[in-house]
N, C-alpha and C. Protein backbone atom coordinates (compact mmCIF):
# COMPACT_ATOMS: atom_id res chain seq x y z
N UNK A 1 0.81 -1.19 0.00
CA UNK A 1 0.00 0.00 0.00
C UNK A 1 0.86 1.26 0.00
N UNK A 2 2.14 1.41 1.02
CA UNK A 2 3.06 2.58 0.78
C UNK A 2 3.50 2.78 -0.23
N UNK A 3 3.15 2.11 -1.22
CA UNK A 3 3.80 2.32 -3.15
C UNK A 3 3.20 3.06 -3.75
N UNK A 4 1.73 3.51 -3.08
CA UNK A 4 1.14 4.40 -4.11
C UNK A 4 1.55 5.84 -3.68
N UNK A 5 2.27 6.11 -2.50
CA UNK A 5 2.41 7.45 -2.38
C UNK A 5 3.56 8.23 -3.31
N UNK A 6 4.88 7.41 -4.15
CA UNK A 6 5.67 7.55 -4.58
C UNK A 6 4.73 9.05 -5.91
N UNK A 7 4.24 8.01 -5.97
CA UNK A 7 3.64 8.79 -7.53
C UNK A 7 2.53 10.09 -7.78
N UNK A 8 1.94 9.81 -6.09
CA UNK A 8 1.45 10.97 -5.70
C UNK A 8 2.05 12.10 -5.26
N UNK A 9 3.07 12.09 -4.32
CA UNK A 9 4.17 12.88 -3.76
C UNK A 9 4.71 13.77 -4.86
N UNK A 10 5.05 13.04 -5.72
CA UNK A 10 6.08 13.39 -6.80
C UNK A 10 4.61 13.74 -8.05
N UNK A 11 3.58 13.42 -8.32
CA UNK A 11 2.59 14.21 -9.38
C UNK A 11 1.97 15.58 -8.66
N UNK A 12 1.80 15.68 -7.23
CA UNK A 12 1.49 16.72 -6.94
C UNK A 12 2.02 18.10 -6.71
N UNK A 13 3.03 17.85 -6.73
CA UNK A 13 3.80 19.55 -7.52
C UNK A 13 4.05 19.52 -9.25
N UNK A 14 3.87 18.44 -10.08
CA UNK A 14 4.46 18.48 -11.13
C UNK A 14 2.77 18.77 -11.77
N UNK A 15 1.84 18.53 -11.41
CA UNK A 15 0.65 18.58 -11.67
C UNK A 15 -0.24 19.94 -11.38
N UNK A 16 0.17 20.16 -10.94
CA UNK A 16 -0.64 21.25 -9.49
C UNK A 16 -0.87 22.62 -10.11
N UNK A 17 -2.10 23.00 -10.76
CA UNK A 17 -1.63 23.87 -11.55
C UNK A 17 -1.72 24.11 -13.12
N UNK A 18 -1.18 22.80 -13.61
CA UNK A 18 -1.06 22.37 -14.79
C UNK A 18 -2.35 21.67 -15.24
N UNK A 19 -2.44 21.03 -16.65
CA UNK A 19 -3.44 20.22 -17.47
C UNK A 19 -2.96 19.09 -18.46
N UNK A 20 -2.12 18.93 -17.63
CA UNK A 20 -1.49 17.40 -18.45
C UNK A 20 -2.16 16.58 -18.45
N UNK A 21 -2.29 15.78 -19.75
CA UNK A 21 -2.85 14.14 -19.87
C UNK A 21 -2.64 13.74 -19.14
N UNK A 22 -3.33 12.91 -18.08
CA UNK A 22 -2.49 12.04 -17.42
C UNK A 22 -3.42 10.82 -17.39
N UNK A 23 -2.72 8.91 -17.72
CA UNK A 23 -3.76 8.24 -17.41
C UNK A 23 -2.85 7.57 -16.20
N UNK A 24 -3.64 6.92 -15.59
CA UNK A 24 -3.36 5.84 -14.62
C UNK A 24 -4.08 4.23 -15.10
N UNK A 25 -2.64 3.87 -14.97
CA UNK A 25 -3.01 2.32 -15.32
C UNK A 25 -3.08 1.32 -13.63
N UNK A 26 -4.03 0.31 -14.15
CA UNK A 26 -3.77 -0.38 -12.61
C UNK A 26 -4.32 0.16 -11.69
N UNK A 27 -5.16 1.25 -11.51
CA UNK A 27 -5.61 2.24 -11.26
C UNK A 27 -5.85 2.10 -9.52
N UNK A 28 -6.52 0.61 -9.13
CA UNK A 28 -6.69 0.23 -7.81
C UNK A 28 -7.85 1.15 -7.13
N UNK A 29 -7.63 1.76 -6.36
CA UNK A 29 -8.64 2.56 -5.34
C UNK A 29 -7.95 4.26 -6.11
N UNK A 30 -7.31 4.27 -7.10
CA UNK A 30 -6.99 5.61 -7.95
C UNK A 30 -6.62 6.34 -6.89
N UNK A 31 -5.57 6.48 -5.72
CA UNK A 31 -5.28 7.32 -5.02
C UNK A 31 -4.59 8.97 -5.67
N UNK A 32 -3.58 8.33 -6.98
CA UNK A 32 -2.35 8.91 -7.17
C UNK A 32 -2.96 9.77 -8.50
N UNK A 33 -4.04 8.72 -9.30
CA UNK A 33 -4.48 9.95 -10.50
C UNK A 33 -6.07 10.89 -10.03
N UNK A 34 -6.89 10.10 -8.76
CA UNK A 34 -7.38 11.29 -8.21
C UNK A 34 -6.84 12.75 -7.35
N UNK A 35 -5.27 12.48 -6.99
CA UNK A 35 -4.44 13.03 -6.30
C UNK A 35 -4.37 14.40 -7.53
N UNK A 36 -3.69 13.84 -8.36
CA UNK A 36 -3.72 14.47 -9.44
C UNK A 36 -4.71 15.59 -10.40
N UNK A 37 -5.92 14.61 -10.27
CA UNK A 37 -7.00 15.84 -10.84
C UNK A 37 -7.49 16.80 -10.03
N UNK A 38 -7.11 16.42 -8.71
CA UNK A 38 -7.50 16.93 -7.53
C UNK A 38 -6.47 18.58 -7.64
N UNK A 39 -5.36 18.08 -8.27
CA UNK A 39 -4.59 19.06 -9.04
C UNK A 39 -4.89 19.99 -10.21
N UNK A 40 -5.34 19.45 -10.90
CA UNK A 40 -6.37 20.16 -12.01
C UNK A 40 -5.55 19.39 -13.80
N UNK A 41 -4.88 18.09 -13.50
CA UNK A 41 -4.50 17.51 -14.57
C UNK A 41 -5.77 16.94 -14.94
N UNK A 42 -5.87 16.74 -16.33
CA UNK A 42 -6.81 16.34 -17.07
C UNK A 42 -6.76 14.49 -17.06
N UNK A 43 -7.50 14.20 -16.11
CA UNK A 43 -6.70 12.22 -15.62
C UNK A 43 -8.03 11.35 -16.61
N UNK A 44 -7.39 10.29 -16.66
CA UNK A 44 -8.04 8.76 -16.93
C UNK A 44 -7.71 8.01 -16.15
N UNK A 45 -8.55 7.14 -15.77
CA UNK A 45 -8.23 6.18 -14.79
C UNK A 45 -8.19 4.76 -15.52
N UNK A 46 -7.42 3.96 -15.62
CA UNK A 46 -7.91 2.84 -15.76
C UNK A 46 -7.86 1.56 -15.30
N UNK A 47 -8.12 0.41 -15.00
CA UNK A 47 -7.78 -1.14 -14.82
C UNK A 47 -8.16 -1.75 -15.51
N UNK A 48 -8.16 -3.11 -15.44
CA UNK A 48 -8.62 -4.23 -16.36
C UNK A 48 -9.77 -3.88 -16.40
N UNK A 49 -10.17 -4.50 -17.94
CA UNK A 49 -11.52 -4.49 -18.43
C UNK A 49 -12.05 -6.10 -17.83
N UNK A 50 -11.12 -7.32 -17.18
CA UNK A 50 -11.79 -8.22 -17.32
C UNK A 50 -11.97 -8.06 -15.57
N UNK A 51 -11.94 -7.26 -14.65
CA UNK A 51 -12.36 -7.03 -13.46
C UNK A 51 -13.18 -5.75 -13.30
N UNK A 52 -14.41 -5.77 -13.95
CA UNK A 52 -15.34 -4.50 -14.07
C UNK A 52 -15.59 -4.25 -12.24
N UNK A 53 -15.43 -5.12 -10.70
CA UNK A 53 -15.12 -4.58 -10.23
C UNK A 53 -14.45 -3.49 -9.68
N UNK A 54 -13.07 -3.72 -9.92
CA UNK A 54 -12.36 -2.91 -10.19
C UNK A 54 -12.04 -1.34 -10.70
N UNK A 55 -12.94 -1.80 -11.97
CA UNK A 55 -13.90 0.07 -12.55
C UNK A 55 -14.76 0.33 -12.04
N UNK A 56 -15.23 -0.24 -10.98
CA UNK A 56 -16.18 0.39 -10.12
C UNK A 56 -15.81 0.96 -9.22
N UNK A 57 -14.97 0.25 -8.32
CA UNK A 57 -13.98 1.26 -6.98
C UNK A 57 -13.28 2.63 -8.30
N UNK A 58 -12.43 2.90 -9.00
CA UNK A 58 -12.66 3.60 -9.66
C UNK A 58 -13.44 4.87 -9.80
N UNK A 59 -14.45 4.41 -10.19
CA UNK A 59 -15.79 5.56 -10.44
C UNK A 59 -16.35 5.73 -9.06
N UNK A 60 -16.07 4.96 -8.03
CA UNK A 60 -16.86 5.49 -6.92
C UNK A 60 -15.44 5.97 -6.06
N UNK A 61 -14.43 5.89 -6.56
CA UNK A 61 -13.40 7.19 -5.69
C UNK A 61 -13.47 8.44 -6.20
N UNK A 62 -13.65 8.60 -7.75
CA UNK A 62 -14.17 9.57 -8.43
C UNK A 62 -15.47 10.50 -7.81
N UNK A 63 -16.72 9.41 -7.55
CA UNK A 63 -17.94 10.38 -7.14
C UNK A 63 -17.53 10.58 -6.04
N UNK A 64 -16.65 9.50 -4.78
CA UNK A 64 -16.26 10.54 -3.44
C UNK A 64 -15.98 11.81 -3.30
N UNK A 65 -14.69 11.98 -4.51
CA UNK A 65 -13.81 12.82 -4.54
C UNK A 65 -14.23 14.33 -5.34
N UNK A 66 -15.57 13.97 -5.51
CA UNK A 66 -16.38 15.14 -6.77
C UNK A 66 -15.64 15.39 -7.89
N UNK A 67 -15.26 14.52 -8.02
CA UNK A 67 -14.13 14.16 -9.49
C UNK A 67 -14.85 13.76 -10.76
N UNK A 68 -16.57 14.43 -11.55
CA UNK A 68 -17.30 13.54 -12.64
C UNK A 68 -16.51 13.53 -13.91
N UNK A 69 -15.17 14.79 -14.06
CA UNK A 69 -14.66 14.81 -15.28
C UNK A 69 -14.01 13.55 -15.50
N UNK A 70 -13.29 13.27 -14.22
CA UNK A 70 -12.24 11.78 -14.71
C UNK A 70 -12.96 10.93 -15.44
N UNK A 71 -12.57 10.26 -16.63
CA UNK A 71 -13.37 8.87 -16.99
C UNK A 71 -12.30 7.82 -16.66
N UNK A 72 -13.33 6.69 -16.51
CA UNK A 72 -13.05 5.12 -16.31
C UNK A 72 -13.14 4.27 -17.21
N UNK A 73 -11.91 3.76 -17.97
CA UNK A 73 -11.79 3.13 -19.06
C UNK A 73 -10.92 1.40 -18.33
N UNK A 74 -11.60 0.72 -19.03
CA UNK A 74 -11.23 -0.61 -19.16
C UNK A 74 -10.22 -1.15 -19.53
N UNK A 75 -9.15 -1.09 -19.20
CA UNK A 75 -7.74 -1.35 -20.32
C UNK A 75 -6.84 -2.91 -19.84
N UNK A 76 -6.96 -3.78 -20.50
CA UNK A 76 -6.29 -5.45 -20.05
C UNK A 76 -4.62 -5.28 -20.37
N UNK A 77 -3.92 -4.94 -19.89
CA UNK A 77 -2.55 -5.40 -20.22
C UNK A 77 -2.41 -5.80 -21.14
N UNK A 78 -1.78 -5.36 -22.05
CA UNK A 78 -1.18 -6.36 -23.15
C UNK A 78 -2.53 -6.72 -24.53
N UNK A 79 -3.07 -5.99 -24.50
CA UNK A 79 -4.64 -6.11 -25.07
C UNK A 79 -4.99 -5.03 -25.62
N UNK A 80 -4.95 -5.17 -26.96
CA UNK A 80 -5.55 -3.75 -27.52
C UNK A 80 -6.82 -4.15 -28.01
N UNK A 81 -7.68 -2.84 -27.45
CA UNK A 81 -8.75 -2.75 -27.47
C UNK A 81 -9.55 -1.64 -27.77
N UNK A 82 -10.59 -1.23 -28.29
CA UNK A 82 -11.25 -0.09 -28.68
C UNK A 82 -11.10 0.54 -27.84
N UNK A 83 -11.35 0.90 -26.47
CA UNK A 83 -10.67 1.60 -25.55
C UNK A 83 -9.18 2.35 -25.71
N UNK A 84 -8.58 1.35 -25.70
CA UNK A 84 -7.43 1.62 -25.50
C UNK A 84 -6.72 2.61 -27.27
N UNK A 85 -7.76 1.77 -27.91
CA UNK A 85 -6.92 2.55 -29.57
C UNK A 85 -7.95 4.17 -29.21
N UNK A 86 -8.96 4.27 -28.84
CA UNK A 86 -9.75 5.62 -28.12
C UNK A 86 -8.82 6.68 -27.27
N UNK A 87 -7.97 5.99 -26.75
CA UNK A 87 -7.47 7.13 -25.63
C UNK A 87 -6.62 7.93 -26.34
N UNK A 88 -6.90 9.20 -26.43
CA UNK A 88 -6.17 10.46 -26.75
C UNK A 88 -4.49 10.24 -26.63
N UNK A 89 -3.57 11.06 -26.96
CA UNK A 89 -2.24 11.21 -26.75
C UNK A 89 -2.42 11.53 -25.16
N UNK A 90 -1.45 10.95 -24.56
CA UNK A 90 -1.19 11.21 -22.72
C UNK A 90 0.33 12.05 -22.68
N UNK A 91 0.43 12.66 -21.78
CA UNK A 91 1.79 13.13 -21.17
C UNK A 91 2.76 12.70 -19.99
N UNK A 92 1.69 11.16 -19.29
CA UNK A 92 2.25 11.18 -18.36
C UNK A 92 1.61 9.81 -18.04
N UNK A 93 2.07 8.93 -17.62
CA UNK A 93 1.31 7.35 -17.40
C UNK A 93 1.88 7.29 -16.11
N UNK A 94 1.08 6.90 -15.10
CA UNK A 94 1.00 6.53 -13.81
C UNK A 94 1.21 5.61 -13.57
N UNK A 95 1.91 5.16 -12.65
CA UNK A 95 1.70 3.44 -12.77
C UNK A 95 2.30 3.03 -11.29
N UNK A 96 1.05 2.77 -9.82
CA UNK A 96 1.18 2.54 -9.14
C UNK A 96 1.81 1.00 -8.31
N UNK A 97 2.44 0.45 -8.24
CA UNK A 97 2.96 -0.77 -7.83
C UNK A 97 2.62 -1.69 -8.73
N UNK A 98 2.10 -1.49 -10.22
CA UNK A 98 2.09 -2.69 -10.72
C UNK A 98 3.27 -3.83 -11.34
N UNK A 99 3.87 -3.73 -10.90
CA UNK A 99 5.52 -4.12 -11.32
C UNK A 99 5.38 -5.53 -10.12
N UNK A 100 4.95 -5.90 -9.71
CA UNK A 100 4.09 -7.23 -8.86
C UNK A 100 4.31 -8.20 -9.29
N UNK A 101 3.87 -8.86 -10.30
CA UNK A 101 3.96 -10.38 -11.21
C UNK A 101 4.99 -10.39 -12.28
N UNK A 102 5.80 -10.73 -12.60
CA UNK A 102 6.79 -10.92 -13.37
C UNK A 102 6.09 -11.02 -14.63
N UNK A 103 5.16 -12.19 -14.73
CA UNK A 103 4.31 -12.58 -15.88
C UNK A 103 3.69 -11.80 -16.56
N UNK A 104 3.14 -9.90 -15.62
CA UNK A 104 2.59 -9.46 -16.28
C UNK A 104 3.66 -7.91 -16.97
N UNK A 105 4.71 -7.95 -16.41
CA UNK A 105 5.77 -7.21 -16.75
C UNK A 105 5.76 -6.69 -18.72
N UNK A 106 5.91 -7.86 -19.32
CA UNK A 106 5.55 -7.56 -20.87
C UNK A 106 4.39 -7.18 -21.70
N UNK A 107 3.64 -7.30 -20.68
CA UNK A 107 1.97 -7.25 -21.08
C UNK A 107 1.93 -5.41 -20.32
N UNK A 108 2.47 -5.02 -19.29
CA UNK A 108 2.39 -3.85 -19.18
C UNK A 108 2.99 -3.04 -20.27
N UNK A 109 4.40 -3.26 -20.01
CA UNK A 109 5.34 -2.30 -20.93
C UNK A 109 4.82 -2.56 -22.81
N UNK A 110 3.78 -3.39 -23.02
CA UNK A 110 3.34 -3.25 -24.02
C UNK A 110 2.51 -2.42 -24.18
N UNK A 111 1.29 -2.24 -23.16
CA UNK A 111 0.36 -1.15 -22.84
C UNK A 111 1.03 -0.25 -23.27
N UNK A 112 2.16 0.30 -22.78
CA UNK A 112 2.80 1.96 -22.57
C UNK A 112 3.53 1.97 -23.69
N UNK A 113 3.90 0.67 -24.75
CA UNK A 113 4.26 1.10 -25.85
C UNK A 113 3.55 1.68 -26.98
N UNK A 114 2.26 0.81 -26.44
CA UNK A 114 1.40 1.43 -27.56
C UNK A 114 0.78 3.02 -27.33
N UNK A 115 1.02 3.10 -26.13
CA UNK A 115 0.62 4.66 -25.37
C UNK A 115 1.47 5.54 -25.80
N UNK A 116 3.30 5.11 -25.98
CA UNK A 116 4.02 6.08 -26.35
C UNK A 116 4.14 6.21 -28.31
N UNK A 117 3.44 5.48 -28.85
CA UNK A 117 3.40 5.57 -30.14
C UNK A 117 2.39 6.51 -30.36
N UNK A 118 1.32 6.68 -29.43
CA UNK A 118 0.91 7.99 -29.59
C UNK A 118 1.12 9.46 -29.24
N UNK A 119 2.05 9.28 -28.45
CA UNK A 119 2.96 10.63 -28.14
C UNK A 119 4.51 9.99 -27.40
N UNK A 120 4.90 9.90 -28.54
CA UNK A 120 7.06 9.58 -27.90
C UNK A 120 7.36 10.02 -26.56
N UNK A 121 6.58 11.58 -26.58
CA UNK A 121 7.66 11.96 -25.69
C UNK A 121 6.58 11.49 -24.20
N UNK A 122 5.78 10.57 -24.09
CA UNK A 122 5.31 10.02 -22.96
C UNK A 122 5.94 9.68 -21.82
N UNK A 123 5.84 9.57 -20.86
CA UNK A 123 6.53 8.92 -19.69
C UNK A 123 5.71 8.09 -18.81
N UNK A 124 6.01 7.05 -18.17
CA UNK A 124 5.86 5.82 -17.03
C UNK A 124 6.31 6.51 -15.78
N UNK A 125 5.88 7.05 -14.97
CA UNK A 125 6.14 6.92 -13.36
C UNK A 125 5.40 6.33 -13.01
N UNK A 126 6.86 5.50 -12.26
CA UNK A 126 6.00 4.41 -11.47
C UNK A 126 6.44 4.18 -9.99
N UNK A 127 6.20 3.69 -9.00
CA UNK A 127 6.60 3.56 -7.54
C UNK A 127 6.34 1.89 -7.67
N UNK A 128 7.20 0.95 -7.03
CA UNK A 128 7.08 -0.29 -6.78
C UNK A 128 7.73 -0.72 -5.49
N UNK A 129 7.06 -2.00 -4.67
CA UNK A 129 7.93 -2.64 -3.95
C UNK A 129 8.51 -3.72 -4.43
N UNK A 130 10.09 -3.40 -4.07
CA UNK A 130 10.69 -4.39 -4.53
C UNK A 130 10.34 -6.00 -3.95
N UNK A 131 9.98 -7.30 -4.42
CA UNK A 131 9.92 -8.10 -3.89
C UNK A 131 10.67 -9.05 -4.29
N UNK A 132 11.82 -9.29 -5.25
CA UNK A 132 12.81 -10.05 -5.76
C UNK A 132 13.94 -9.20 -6.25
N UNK A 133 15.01 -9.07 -5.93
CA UNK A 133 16.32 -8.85 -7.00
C UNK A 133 16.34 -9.58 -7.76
N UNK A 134 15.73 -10.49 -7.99
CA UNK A 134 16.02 -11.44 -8.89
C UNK A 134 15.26 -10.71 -10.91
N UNK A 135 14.14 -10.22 -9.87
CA UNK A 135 13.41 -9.79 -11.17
C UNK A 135 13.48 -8.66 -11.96
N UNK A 136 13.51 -8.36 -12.87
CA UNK A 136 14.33 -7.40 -13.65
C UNK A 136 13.62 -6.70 -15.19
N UNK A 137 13.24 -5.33 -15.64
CA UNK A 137 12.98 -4.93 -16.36
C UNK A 137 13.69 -4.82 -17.36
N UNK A 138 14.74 -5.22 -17.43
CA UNK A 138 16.10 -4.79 -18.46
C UNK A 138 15.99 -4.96 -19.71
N UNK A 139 15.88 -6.60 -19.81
CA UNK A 139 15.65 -7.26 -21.28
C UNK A 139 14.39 -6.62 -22.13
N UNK A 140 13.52 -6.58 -21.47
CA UNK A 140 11.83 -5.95 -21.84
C UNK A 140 11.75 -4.59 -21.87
N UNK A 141 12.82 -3.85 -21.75
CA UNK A 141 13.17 -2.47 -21.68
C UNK A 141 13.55 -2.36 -22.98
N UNK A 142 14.88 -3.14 -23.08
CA UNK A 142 15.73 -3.41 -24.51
C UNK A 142 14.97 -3.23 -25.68
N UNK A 143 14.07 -4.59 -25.17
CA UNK A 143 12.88 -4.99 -26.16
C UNK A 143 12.23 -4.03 -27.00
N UNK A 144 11.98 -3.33 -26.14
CA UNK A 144 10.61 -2.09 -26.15
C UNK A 144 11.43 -0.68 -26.71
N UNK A 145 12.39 -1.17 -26.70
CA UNK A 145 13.13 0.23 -27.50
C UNK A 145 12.85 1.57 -26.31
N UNK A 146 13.04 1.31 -25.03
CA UNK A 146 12.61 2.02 -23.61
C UNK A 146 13.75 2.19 -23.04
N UNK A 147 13.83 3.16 -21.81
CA UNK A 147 15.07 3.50 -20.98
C UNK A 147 14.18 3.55 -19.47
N UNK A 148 14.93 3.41 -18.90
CA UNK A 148 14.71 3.96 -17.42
C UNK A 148 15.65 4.91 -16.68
N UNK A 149 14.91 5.61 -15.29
CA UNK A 149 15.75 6.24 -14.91
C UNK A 149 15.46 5.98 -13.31
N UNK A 150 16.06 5.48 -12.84
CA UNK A 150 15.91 5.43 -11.26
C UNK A 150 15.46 6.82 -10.65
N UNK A 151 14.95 6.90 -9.75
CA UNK A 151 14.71 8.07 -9.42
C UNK A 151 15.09 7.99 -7.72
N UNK A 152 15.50 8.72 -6.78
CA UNK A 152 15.80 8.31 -5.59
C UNK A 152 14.49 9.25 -4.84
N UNK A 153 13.95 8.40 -3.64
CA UNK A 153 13.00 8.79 -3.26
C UNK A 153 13.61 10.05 -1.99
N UNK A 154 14.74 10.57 -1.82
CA UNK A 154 15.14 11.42 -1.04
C UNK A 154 15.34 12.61 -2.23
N UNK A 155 14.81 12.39 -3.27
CA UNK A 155 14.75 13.56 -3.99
C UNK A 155 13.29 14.13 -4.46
N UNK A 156 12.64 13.53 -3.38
CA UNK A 156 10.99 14.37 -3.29
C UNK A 156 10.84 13.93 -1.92
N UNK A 157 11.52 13.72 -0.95
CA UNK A 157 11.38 14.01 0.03
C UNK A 157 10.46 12.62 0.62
N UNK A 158 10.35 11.78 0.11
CA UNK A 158 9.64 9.96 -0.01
C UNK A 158 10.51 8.91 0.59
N UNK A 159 11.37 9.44 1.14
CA UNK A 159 12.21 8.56 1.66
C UNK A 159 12.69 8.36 3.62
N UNK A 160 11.31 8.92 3.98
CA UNK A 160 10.79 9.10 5.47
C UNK A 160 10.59 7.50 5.25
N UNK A 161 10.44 7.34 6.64
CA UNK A 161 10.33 6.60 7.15
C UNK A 161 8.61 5.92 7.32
N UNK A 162 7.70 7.02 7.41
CA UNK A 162 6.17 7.03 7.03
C UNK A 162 5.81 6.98 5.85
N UNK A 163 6.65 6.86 4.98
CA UNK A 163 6.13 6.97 3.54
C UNK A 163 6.67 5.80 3.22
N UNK A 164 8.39 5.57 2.93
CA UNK A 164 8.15 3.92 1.77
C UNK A 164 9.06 3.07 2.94
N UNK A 165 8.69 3.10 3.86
CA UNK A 165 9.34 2.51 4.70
C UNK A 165 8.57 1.36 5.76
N UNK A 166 8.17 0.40 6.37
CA UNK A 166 6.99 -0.11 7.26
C UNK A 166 7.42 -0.71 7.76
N UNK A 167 6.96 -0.76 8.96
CA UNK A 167 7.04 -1.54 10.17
C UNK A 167 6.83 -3.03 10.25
N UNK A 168 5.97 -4.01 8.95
CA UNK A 168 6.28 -4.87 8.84
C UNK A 168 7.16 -5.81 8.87
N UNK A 169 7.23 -6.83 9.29
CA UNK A 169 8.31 -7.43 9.15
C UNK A 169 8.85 -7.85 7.44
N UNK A 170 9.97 -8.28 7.53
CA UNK A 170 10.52 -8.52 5.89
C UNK A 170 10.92 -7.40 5.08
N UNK A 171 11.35 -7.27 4.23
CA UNK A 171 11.58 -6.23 2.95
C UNK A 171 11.16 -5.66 2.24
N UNK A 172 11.06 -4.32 2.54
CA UNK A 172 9.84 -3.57 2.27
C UNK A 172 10.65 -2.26 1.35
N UNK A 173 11.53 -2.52 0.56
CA UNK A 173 12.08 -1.25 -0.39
C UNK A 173 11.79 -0.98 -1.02
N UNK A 174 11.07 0.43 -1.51
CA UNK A 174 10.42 0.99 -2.40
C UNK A 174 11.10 1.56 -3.41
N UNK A 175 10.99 1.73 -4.83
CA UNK A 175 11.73 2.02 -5.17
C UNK A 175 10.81 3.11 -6.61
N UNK A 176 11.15 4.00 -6.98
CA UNK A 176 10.61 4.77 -7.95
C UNK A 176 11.24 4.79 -9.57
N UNK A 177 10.76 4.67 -10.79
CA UNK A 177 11.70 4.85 -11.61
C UNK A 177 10.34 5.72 -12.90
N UNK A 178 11.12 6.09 -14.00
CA UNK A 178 10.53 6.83 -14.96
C UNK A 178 10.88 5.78 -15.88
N UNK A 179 9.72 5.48 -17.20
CA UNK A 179 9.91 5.05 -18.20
C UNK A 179 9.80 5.87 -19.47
N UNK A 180 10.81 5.64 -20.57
CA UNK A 180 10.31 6.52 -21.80
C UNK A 180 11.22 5.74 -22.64
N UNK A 181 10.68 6.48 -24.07
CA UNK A 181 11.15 5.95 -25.65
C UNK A 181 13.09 6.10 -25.15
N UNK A 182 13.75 5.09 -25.44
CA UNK A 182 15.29 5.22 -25.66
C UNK A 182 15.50 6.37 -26.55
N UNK A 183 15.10 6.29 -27.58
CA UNK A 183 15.96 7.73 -28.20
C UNK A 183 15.99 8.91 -27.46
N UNK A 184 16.43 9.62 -27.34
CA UNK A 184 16.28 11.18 -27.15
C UNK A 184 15.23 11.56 -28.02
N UNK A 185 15.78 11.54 -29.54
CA UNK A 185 15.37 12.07 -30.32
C UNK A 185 13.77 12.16 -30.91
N UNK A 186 13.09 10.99 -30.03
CA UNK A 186 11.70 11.09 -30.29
C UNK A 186 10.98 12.23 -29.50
């Protein structure tokens, strides 16, 4: 749960103000892209289309939040879909702890490829807990013709002890990174 604050912390001054695209994938209880419109960015929310639950918590953090502009779109990983060929050019893709299943790792970064073919100069922030060194974006980065950039969470001030840090027992390192097109030049 401390993974979603990475992306909120860090969208709410970069947002605040502004009217950037912004969608959120994975969307969950939408803390980080209602955070956001709450900012006055122009957000989408989305999760799977095959857990219409899911778009329901969604739309009802939205009516909490008196949020009716946000829409709630259906989007499956790795799945293109009328939805998904629908969504406008974005400036900014959200992407709260979904970095979780290894399995679904290629099926995301496919999502956001097809997201950055509609505007290059797109970006992936994302906040994750680490739960393996073992597991690794690298190759599927390669793949995707993508870069990353680590981001250190003591450089938005996320690196308290109340924020990506918990009292749980076990390993709990949070870690933040940006995704975008490898070239510069796009």
């Amino acid at each position: 749960m401390e993974c979603m604050f990475g992306p909120v912390l860090w969208s709410w001054p970069s947002t605040c103000g502004f009217t950037e695209d912004l969608c959120q994938i994975g969307a969950g209880v939408s803390l980080p892209g209602i955070m956001a419109a709450k900012c006055g960015a122009e957000v989408i929310l989305s999760d799977s289309s095959e857990l219409p639950h899911c778009l329901e918590i969604c739309r009802q953090s939205c009516q909490m939040n008196d949020l009716p502009q946000v829409h709630v779109v259906g989007l499956t990983w790795g799945h293109v879909s009328r939805d998904l060929l629908a969504l406008p050019p974005q400036d900014i893709i959200l992407a709260s702890d979904v970095f979780f299943e290894p399995e679904d790792f290629e099926d995301i970064l496919t999502t956001v490829y097809f997201l950055m073919q509609k505007n290059p100069k797109v970006q992936l922030w994302s906040t994750y807990q680490v739960r393996s060194a073992d597991w690794s974006l690298e190759a599927l980065l390669y793949k995707w013709d993508m870069k990353c950039v680590h981001i250190p969470l003591e450089s938005f001030g996320a690196d308290k002890e109340d924020i990506a840090e918990s009292a749980l027992p076990g390993r709990h390192t949070v870690e933040m990174l940006v995704i975008s097109f490898a070239k510069d030049s796009l």
